[in-house]
Protein backbone atom coordinates (compact mmCIF):
# COMPACT_ATOMS: atom_id res chain seq x y z
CA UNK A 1 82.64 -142.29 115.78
CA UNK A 2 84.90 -141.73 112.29
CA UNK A 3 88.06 -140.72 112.20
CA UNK A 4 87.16 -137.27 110.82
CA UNK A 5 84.57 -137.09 114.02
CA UNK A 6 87.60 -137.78 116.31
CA UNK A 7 89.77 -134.75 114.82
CA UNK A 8 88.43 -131.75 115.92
CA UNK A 9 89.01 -130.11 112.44
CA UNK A 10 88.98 -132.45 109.54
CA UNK A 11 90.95 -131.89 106.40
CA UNK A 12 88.12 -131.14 104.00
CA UNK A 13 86.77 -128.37 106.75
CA UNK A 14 90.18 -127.18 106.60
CA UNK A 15 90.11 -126.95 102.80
CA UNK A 16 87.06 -125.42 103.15
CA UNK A 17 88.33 -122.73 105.69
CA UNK A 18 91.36 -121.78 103.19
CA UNK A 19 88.75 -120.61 101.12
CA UNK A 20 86.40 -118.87 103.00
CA UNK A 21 89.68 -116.75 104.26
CA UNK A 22 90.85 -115.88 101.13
CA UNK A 23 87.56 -114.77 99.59
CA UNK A 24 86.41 -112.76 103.07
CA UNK A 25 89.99 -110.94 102.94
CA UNK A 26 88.17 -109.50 99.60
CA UNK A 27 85.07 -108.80 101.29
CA UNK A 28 86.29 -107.50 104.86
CA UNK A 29 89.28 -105.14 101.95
CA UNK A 30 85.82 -103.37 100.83
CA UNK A 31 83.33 -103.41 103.22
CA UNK A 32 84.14 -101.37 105.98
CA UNK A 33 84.52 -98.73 103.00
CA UNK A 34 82.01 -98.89 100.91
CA UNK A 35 79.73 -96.37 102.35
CA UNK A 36 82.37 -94.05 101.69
CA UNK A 37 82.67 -95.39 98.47
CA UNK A 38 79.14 -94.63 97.76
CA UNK A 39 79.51 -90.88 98.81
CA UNK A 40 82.64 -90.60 96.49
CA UNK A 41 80.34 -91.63 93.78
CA UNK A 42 78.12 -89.01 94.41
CA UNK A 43 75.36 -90.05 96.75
CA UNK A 44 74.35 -87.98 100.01
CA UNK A 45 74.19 -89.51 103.74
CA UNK A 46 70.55 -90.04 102.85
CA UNK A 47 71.34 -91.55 99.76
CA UNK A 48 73.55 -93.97 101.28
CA UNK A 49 70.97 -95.26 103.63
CA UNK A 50 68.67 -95.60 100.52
CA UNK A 51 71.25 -97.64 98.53
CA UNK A 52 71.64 -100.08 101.20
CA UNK A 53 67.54 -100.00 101.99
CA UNK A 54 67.77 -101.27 98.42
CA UNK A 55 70.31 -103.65 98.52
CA UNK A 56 68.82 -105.48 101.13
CA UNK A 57 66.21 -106.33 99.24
CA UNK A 58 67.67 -108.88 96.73
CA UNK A 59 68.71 -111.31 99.50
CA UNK A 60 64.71 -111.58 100.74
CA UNK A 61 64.55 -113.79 97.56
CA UNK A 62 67.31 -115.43 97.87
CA UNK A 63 68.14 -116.80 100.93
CA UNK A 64 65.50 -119.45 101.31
CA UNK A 65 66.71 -120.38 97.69
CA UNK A 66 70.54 -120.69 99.37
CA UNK A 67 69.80 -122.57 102.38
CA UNK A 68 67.11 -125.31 100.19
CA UNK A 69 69.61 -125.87 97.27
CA UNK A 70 72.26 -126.39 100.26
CA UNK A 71 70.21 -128.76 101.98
CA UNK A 72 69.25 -130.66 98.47
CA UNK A 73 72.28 -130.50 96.34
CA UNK A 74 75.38 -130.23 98.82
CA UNK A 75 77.05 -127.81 100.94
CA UNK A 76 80.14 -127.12 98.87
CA UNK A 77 78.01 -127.31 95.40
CA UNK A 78 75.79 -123.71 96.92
CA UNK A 79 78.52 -122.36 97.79
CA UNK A 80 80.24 -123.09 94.21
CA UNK A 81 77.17 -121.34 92.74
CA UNK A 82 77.40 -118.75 95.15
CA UNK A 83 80.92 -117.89 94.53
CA UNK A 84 80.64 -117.36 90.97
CA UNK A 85 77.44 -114.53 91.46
CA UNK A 86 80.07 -112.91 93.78
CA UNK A 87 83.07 -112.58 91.83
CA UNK A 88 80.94 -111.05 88.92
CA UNK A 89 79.74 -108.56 91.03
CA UNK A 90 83.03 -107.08 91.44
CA UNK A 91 83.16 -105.98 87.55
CA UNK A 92 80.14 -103.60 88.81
CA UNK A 93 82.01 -101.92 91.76
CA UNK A 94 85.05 -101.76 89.00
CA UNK A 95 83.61 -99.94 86.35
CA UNK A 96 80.64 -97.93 88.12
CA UNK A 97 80.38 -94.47 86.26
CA UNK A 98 77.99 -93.31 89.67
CA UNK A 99 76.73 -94.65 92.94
CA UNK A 100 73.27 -95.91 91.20
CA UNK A 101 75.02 -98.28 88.72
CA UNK A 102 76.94 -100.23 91.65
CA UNK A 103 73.23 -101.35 92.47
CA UNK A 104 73.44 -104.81 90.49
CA UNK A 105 76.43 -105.50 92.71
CA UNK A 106 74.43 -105.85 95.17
CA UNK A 107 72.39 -108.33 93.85
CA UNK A 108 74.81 -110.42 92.69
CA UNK A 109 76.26 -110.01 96.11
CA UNK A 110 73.04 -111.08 97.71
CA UNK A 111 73.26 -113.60 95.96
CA UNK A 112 76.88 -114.92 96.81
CA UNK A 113 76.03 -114.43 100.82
CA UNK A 114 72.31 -116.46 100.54
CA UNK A 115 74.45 -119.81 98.64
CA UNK A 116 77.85 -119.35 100.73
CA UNK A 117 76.46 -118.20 104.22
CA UNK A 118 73.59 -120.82 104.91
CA UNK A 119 76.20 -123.63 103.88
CA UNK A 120 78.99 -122.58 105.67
CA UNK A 121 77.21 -122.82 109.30
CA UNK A 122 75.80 -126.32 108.10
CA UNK A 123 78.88 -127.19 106.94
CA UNK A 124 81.23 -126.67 109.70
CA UNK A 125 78.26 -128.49 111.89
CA UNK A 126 78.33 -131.83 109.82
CA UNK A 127 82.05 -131.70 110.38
CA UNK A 128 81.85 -131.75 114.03
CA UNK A 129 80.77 -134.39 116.99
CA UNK A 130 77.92 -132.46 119.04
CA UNK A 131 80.13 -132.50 122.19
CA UNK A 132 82.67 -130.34 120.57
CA UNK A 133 80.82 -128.49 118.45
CA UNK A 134 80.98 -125.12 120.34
CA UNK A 135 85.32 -126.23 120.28
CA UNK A 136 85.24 -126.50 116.21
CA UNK A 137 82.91 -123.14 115.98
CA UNK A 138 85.36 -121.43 118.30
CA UNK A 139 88.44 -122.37 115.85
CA UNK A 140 86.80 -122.20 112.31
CA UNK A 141 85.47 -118.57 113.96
CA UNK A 142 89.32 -117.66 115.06
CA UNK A 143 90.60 -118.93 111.81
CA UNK A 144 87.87 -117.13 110.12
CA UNK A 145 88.89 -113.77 112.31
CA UNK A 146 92.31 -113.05 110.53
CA UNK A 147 90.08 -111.88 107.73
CA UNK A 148 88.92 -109.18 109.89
CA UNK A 149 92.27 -108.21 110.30
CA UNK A 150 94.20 -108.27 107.24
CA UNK A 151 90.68 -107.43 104.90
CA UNK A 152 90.07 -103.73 106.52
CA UNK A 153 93.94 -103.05 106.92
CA UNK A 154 95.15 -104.14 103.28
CA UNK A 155 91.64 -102.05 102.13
CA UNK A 156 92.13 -98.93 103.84
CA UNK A 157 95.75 -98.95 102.78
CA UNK A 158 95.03 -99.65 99.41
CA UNK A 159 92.43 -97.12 99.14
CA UNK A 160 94.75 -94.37 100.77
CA UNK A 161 97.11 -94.57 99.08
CA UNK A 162 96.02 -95.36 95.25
CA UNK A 163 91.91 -95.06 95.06
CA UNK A 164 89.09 -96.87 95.89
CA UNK A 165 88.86 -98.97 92.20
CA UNK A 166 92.22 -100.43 92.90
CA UNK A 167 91.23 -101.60 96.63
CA UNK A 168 88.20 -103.58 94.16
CA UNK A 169 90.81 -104.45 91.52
CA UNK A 170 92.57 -106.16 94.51
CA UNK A 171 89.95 -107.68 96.01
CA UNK A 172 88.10 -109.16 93.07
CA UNK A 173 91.65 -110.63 91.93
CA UNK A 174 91.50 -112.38 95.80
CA UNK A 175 88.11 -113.38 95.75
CA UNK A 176 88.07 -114.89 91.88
CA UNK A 177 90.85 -117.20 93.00
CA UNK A 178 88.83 -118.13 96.01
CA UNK A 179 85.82 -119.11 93.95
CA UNK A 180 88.25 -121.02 91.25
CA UNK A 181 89.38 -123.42 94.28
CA UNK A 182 85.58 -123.61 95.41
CA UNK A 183 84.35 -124.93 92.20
CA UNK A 184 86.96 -127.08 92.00
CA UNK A 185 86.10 -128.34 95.81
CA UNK A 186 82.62 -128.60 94.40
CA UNK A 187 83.27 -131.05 91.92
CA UNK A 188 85.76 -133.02 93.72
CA UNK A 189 82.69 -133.06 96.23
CA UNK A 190 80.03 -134.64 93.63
CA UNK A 191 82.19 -137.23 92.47
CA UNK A 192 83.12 -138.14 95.39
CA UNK A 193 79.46 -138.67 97.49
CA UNK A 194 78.01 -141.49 97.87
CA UNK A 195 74.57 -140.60 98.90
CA UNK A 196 73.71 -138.54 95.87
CA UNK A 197 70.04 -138.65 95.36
CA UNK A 198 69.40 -140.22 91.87
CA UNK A 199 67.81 -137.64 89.27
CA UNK A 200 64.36 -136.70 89.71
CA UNK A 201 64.18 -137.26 93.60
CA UNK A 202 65.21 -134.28 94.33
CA UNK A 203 64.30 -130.42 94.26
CA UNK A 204 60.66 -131.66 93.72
CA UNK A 205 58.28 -128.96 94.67
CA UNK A 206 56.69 -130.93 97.42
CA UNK A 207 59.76 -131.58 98.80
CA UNK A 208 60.43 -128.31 99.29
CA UNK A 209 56.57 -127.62 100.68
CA UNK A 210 57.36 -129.82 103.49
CA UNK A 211 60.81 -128.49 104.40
CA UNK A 212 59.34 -125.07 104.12
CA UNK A 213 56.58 -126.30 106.63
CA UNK A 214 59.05 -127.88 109.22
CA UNK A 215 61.47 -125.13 109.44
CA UNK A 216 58.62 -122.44 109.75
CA UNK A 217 57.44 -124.61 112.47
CA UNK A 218 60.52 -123.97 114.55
CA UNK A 219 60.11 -120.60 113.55
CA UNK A 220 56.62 -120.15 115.68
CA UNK A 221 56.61 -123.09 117.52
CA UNK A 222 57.31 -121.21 120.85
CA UNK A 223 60.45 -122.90 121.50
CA UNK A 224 64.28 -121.98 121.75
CA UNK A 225 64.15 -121.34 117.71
CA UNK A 226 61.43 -118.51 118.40
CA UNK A 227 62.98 -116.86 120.82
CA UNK A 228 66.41 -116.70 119.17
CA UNK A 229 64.35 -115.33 115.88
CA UNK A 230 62.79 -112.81 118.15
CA UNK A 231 65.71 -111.58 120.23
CA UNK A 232 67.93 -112.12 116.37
CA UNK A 233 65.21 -109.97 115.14
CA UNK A 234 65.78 -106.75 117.45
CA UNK A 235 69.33 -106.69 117.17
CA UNK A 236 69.04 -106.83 113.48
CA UNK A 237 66.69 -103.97 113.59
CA UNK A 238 69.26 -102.14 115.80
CA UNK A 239 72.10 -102.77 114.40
CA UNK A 240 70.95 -102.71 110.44
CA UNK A 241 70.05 -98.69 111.68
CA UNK A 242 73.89 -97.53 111.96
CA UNK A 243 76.73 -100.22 110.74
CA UNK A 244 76.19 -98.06 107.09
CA UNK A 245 76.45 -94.63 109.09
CA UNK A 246 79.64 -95.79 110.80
CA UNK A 247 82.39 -95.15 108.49
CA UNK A 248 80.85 -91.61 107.57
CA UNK A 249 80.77 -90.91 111.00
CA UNK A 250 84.27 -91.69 111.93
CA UNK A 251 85.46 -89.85 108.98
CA UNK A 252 82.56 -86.68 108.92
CA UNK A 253 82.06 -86.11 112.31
CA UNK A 254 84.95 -87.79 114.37
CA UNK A 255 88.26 -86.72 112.02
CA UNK A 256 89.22 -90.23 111.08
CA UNK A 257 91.47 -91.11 108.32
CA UNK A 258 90.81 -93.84 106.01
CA UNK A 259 93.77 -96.16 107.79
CA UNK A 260 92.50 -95.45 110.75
CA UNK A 261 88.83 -96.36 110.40
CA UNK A 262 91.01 -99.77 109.58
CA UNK A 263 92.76 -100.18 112.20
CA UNK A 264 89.72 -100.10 113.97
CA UNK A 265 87.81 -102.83 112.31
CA UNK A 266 90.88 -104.80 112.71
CA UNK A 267 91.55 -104.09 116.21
CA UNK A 268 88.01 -106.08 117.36
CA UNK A 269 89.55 -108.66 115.05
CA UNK A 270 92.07 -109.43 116.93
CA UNK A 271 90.73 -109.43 120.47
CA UNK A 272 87.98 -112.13 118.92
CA UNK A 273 90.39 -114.23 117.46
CA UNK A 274 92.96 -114.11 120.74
CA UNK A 275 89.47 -115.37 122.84
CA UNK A 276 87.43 -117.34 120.34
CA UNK A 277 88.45 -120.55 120.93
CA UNK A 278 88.62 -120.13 125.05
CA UNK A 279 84.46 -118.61 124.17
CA UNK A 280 84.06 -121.74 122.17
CA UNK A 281 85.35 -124.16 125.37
CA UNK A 282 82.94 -122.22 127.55
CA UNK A 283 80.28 -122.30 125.64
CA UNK A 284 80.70 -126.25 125.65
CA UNK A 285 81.41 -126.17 129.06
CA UNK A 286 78.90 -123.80 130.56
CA UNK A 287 76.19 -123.66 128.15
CA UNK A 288 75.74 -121.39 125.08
CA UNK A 289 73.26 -118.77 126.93
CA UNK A 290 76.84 -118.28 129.36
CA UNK A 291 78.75 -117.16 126.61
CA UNK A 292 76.11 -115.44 124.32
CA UNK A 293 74.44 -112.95 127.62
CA UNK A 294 78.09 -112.37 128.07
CA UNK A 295 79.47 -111.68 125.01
CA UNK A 296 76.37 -108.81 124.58
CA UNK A 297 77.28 -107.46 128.18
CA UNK A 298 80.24 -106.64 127.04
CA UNK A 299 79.16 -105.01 123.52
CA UNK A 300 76.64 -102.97 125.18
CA UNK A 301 80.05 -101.73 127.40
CA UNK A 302 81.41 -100.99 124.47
CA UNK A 303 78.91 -99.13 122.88
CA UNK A 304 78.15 -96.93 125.75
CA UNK A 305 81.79 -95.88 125.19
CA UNK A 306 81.45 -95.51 121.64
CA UNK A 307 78.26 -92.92 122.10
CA UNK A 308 79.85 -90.68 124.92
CA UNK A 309 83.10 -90.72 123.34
CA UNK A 310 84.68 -88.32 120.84
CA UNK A 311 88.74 -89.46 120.81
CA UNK A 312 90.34 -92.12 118.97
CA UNK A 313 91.15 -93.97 122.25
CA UNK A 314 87.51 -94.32 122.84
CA UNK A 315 86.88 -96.17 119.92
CA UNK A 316 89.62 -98.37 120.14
CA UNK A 317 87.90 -98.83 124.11
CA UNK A 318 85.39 -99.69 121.90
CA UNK A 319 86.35 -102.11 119.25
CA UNK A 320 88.11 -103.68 122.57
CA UNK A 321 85.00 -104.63 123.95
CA UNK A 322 82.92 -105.65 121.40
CA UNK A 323 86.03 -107.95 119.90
CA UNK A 324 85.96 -109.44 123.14
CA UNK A 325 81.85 -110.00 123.06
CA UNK A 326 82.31 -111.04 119.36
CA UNK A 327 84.40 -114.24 120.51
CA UNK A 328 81.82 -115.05 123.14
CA UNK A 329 78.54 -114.96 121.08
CA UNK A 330 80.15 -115.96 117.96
CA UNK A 331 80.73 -119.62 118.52
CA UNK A 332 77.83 -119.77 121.16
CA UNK A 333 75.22 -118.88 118.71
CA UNK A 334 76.41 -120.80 116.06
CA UNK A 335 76.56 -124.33 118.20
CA UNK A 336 73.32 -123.27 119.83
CA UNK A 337 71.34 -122.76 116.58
CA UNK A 338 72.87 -126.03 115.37
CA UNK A 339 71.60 -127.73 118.15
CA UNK A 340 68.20 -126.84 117.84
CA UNK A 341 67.87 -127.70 114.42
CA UNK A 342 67.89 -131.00 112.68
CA UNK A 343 70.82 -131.99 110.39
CA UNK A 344 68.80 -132.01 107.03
CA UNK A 345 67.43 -129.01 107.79
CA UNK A 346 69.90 -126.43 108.57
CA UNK A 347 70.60 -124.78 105.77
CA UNK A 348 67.17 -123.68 105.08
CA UNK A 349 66.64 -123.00 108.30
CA UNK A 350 69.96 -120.36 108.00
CA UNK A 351 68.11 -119.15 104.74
CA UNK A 352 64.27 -118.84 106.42
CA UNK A 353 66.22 -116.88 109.16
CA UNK A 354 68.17 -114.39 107.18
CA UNK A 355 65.21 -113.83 104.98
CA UNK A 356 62.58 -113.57 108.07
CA UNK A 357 65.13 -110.75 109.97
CA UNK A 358 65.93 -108.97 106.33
CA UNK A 359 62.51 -108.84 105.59
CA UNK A 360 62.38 -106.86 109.03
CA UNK A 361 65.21 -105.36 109.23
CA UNK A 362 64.70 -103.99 105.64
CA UNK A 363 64.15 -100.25 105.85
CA UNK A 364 66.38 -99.55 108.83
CA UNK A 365 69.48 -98.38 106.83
CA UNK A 366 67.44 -95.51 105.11
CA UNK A 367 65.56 -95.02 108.66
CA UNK A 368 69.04 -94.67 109.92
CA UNK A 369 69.78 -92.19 107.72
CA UNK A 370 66.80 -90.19 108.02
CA UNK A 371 67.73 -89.83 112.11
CA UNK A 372 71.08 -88.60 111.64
CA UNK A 373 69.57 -85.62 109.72
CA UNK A 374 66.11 -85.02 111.66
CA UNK A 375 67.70 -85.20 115.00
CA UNK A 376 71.70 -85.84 115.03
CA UNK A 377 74.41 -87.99 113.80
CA UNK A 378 74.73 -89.87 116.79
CA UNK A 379 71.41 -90.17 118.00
CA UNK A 380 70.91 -93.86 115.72
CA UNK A 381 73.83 -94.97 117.08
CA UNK A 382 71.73 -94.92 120.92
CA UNK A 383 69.69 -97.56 119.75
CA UNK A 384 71.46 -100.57 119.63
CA UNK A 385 73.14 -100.06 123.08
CA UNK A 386 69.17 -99.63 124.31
CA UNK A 387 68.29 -102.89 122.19
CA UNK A 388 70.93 -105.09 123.59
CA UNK A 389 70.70 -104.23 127.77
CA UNK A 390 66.50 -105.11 126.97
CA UNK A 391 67.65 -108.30 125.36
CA UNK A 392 69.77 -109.55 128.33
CA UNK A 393 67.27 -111.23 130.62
CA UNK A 394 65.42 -112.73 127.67
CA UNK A 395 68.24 -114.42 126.30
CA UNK A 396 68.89 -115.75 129.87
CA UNK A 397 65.42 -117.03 130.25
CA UNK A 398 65.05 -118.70 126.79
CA UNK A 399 68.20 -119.74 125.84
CA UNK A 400 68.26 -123.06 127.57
CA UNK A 401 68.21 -125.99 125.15
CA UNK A 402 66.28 -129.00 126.66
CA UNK A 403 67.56 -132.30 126.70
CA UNK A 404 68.10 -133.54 122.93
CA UNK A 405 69.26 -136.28 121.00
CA UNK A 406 72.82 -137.80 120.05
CA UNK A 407 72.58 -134.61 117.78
CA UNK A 408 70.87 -131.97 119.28
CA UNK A 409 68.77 -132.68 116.60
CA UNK A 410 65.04 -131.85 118.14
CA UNK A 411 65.83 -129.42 120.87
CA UNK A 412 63.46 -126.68 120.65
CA UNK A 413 61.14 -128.66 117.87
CA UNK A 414 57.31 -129.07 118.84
CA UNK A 415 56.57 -132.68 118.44
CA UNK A 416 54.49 -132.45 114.87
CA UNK A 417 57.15 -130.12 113.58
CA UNK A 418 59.35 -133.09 114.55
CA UNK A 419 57.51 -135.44 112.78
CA UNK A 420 57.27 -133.34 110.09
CA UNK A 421 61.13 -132.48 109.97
CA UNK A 422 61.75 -136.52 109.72
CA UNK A 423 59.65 -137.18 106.45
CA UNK A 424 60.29 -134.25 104.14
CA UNK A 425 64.06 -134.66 104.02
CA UNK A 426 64.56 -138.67 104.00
């Protein structure tokens, strides 16, 4: 084992972490407000749930895109790429004269999450020896919490108390200096490797073919890889339905102020990143299904509160519960994917997966939107508590990896898909 195995966090995942902070501070400053954002703009509850219908279109192209270029040309190079697409997209939420024209934000913020988001799970996997690999997700996922706090906080109170534009002005000044040091990572990175793939070997359009073809194989192959897609692919539906509405309702319906929808956001923060890495030591120690049946026990708690509540203390209840199920699934999913996946595979097999549940998942907001009218405002939120008690036993029954290799690297892989996953990447 290398040195950098026998740490549990190395220094270049720490480098890397720095980063991700700082530019997620920028995204967690806007995005617990941006619905309300929207409406200030203009646009109608229905609207809303139209825009973001819309939005979530751009990343179908783009994720597979993310997660191949990851695999092919380097972790830290995607997200270079990725970071760039994001920081331009702030000039749109700057200067938008109306709700429409913040629209090729989204793209170019589609387009930041498919690069960055694929990588970063790879990443923090190829940093990390597969018997602590649930410890280093639990860290890099409490490290990676603080921008849950500070993000909605510094937002709300910047939004408050000057305007909206200024909470972007802020953020895109936070999130430009992240992608300066991520560029800079990037080409540190390229110089640096060793194992670069001499021009004209790679990207080739068989290559990708065959990649394509392995990592859909996990994707039907009726093993662990299915049945996290399917049970992935529920709560996505479920949960796609209402995190839009959320914000309008606290404000509309419940009374909230802006600092107080983010203290809110901040306070599940917290409770994941006190319990992360304990989540991230059980998962290692009891098995991932432990932690991730667990962790959605206790958001399904949660959002039976949230539903027959009306106070402020129930939503803090709330955000209580589903912090403390955030710290149990978070790591546990993360190790549990990376386990079932082979090494030169992962990021495209983060990409295929965001892209299969978007493609799903991709009229819920507006379908959302269309229930709080035609029936009531709380009546979407219902859903996800009924999605997540049906998806209990499943996950207990499937979520068992079988035994695997020094890397977890075939767990869940049907033998040809195997085969398959061996001679496309080499």
């Amino acid at each position: 084992m290398t040195e950098t195995k026998k740490r549990l966090l190395s220094p270049r995942l720490l480098a890397f972490m720095g980063t991700m902070i700082l530019a997620n501070i920028a995204a967690q400053m806007i995005m617990p407000l941006e619905s309300l954002y929207i409406q200030e703009l203009g646009a109608s509850v229905g609207q809303v749930g139209l825009f973001f219908t819309v939005a979530a279109i751009a990343p179908l192209f783009l994720q597979i895109l993310g997660g191949y270029l990851s695999d092919s040309v380097g972790r830290l190079q995607a997200i270079a790429i990725g970071s760039l697409a994001g920081a331009a997209a702030y000039l749109f939420y700057i200067f938008a004269p109306s709700w429409q024209w913040v629209l090729p934000s989204s793209i170019l913020t589609a387009m930041a999450v498919a690069f960055v988001a694929p990588s970063f799970q790879a990443f923090v996997a190829e940093e990390s020896a597969e018997e602590t690999r649930g410890r280093v997700y639990g860290v890099t996922a409490t490290m990676y919490a603080v921008v849950n706090i500070i993000g909605p906080l510094l937002g709300s109170v910047v939004a408050q108390e000057a305007s909206f534009r200024t909470m972007y002005i802020v953020a895109a000044a936070l999130y430009g200096t992240a992608a300066l040091f991520r560029v800079l990572m990037a080409r540190r990175s390229r110089k640096a490797s060793a194992h670069q793939a001499p021009r004209g070997e790679r990207d080739t359009w068989s290559q990708f073919r065959g990649t394509m073809k392995a990592v859909f194989g996990l994707l039907v192959g009726g093993g662990i890889v299915t049945w996290i897609f399917v049970s992935d692919g529920v709560r996505d539906i479920a949960f796609s339905l209402v995190w839009r509405l959320m914000p309008i309702y606290f404000q509309d319906i419940a009374g909230l102020t802006l600092l107080q929808i983010g203290a809110l956001n901040s306070i599940s923060a917290i409770v994941a990143m006190a319990l992360m890495s304990p989540a991230g030591w059980l998962s290692d120690k009891k098995g991932e299904r432990v932690s991730i049946v667990g962790g959605f026990g206790a958001m399904a708690l949660g959002w039976l509160v949230f539903v027959r509540g009306s106070l402020f203390w129930h939503f803090i209840i709330m955000q209580i519960l589903s912090g403390i199920g955030w710290a149990l699934v978070e790591p546990a999913y993360s190790s549990l994917i990376s386990k079932a996946v082979p090494q030169k595979l992962r990021g495209t097999a983060f990409g295929l997966f965001s892209t299969s549940l978007g493609l799903i998942s991709l009229p819920a907001p507006w379908l959302g939107a269309r229930l709080w009218d035609a029936v009531s405002p709380i009546f979407p939120f219902y859903i996800p508590l009924v999605a997540m008690v049906a998806m209990l036993p499943l996950m207990w029954a499937k979520f068992k990896l079988p035994d695997s290799g020094p890397d977890g690297g075939d767990a869940g892989l049907p033998e040809a898909t195997a085969l398959a996953a061996e001679t496309v990447v080499e």
